[in-house]
C-alpha atoms as a PDB file:
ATOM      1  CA  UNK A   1      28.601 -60.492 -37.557  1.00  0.00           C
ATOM      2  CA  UNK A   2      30.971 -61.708 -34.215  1.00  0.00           C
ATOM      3  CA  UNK A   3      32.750 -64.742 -35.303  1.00  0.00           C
ATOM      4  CA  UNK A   4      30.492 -67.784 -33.343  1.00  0.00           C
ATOM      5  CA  UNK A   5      32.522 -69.130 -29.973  1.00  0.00           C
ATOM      6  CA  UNK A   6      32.270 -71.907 -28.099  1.00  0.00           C
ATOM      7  CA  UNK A   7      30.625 -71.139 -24.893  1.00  0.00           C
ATOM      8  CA  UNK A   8      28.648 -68.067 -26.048  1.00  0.00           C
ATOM      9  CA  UNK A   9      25.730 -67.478 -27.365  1.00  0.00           C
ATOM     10  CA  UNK A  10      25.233 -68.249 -31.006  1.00  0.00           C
ATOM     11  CA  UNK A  11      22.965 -67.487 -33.957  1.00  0.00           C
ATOM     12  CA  UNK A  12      19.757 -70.306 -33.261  1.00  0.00           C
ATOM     13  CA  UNK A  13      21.071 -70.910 -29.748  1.00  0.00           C
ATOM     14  CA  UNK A  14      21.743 -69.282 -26.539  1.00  0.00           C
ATOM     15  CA  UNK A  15      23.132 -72.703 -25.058  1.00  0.00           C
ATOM     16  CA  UNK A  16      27.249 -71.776 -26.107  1.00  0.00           C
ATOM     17  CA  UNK A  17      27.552 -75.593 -27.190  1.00  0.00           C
ATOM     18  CA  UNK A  18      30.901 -75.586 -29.081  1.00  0.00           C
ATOM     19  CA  UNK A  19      28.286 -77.803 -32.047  1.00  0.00           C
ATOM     20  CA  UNK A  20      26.250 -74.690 -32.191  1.00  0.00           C
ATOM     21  CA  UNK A  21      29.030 -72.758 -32.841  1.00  0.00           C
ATOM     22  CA  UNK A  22      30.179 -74.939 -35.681  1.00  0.00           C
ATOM     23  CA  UNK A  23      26.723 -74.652 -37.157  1.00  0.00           C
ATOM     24  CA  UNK A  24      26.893 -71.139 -36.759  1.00  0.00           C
ATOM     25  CA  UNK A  25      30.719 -70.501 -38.719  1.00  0.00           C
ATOM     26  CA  UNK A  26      29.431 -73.523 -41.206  1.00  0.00           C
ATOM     27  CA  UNK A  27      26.332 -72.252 -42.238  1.00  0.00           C
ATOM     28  CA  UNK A  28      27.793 -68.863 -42.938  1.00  0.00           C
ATOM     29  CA  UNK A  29      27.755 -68.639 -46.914  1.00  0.00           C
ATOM     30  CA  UNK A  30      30.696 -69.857 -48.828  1.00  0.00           C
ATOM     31  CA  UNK A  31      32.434 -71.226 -45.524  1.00  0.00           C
ATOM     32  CA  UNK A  32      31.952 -74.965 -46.350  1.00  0.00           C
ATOM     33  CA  UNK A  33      32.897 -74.286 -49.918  1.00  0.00           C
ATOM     34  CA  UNK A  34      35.983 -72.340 -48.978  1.00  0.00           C
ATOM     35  CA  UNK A  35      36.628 -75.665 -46.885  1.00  0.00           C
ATOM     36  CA  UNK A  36      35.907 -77.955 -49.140  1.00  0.00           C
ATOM     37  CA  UNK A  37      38.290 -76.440 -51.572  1.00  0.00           C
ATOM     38  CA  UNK A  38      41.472 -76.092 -50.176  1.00  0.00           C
ATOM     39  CA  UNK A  39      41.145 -80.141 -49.159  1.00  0.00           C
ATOM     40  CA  UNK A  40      42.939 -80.866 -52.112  1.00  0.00           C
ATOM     41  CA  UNK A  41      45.439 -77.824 -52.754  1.00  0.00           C
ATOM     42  CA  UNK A  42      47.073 -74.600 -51.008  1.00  0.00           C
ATOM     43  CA  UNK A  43      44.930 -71.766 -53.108  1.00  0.00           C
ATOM     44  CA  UNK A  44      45.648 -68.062 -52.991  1.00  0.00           C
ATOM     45  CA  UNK A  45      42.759 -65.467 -53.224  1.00  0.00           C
ATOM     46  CA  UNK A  46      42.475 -65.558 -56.915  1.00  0.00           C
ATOM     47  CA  UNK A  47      42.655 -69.170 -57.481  1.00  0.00           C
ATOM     48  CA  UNK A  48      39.619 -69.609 -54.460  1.00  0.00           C
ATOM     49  CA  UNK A  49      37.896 -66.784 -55.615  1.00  0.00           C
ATOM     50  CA  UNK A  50      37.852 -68.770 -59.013  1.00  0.00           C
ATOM     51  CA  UNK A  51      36.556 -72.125 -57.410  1.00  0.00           C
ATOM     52  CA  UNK A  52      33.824 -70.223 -55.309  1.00  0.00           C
ATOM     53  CA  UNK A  53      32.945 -68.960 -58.354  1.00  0.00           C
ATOM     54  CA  UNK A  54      30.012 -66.300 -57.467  1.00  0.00           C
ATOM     55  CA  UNK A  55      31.519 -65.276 -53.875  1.00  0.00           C
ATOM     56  CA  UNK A  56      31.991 -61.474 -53.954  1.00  0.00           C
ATOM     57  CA  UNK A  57      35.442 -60.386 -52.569  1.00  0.00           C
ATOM     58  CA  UNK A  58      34.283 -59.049 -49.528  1.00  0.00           C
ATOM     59  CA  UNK A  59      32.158 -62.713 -48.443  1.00  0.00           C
ATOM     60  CA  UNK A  60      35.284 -64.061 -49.536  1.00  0.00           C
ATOM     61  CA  UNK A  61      37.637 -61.848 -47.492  1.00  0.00           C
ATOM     62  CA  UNK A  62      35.255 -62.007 -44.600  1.00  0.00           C
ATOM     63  CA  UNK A  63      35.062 -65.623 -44.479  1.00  0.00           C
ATOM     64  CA  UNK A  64      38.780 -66.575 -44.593  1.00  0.00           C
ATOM     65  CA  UNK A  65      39.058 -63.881 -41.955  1.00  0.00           C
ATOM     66  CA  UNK A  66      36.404 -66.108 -40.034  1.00  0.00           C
ATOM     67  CA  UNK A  67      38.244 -69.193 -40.665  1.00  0.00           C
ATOM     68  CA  UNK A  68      41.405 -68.170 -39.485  1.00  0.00           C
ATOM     69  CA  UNK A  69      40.302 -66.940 -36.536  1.00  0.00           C
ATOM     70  CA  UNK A  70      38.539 -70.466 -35.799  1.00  0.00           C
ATOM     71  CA  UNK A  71      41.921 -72.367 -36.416  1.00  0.00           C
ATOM     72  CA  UNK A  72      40.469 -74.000 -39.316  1.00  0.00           C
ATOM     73  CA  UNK A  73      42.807 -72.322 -42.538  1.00  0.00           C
ATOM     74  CA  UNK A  74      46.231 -70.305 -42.439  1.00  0.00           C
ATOM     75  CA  UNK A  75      48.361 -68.671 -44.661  1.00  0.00           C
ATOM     76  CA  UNK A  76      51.198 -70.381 -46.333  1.00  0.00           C
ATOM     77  CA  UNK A  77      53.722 -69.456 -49.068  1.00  0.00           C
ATOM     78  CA  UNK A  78      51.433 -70.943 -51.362  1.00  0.00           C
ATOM     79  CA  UNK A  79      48.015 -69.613 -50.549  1.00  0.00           C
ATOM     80  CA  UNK A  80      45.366 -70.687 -47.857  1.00  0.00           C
ATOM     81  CA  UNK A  81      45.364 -74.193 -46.538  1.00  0.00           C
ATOM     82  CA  UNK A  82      43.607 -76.222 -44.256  1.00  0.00           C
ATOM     83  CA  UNK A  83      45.335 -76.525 -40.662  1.00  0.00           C
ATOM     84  CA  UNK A  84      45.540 -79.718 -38.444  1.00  0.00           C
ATOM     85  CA  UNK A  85      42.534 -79.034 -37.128  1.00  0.00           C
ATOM     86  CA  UNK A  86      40.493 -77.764 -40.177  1.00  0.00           C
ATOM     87  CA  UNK A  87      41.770 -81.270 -41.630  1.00  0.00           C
ATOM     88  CA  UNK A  88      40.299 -83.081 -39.255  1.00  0.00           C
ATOM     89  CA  UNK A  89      36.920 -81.289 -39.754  1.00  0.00           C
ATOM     90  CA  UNK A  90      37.059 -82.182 -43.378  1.00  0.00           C
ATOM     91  CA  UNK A  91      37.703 -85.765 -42.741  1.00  0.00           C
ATOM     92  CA  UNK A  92      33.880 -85.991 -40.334  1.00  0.00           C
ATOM     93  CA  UNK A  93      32.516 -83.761 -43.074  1.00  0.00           C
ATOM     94  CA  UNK A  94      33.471 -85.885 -46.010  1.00  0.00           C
ATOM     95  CA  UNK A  95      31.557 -88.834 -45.387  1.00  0.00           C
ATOM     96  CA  UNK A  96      28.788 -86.168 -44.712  1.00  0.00           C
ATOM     97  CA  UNK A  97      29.202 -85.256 -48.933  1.00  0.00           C
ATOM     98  CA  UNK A  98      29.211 -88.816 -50.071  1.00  0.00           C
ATOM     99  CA  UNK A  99      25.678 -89.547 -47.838  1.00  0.00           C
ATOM    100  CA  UNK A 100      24.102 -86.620 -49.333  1.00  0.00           C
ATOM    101  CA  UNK A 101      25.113 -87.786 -52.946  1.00  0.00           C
ATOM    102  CA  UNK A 102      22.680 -90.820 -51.793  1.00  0.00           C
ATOM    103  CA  UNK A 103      20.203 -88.842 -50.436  1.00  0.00           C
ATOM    104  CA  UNK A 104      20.015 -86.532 -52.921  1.00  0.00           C
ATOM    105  CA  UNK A 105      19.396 -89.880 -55.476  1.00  0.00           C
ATOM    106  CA  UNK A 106      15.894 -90.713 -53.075  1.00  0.00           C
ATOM    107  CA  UNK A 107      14.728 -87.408 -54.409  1.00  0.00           C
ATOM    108  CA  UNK A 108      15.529 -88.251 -58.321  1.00  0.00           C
ATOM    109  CA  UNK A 109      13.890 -91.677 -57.862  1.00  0.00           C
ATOM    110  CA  UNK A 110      10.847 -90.644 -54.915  1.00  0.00           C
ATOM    111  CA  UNK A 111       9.968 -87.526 -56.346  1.00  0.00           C
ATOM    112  CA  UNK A 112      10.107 -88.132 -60.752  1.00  0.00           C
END
């Protein structure tokens, strides 16, 4: 699978919308997780691996592939962290975690 690009087309969407291509490289298993994880520390392949905990080492090495490529994570001396721009993602997607923690408490109370 072609890493998703802004202004081409996309899996779900032939439009090339640079959203659609978020979607796309978000959706893609383990890639919010992977995200999500190195928010709070530089990890090395290991230590991810670890917090991922069922990713296979290929998804895994495909993915940070993936995310490099998109500008999102690097490489430092201490493992893979989040760049400028992959912190800024995480800062719209955060709010994003703490509404589904609500939503997710409409099904507990809507559906017991």
């Amino acid at each position: 699978m072609k890493l998703p690009v802004p202004g081409s087309p996309v899996r779900g969407s032939q439009s090339g919308q640079p959203i659609m291509a978020l979607f796309d490289l978000l959706g893609r298993s383990w890639a919010m997780g992977i995200l999500w994880n190195l928010n709070e520390d530089a990890l090395n392949f290991r230590q991810l691996q670890q917090k991922c905990e069922s990713v296979s080492p290929g998804v895994l090495n495909t993915r940070l592939k993936e995310l490099r490529q998109a500008f999102l994570i690097t490489r430092s001396e201490d493992g893979y962290v989040l760049t400028e721009t992959g912190r800024s993602l995480f800062s719209l997607l955060q709010p994003l975690g703490k509404w589904s923690l609500e939503w997710a408490q409409q099904f507990k109370t809507d559906h017991a």
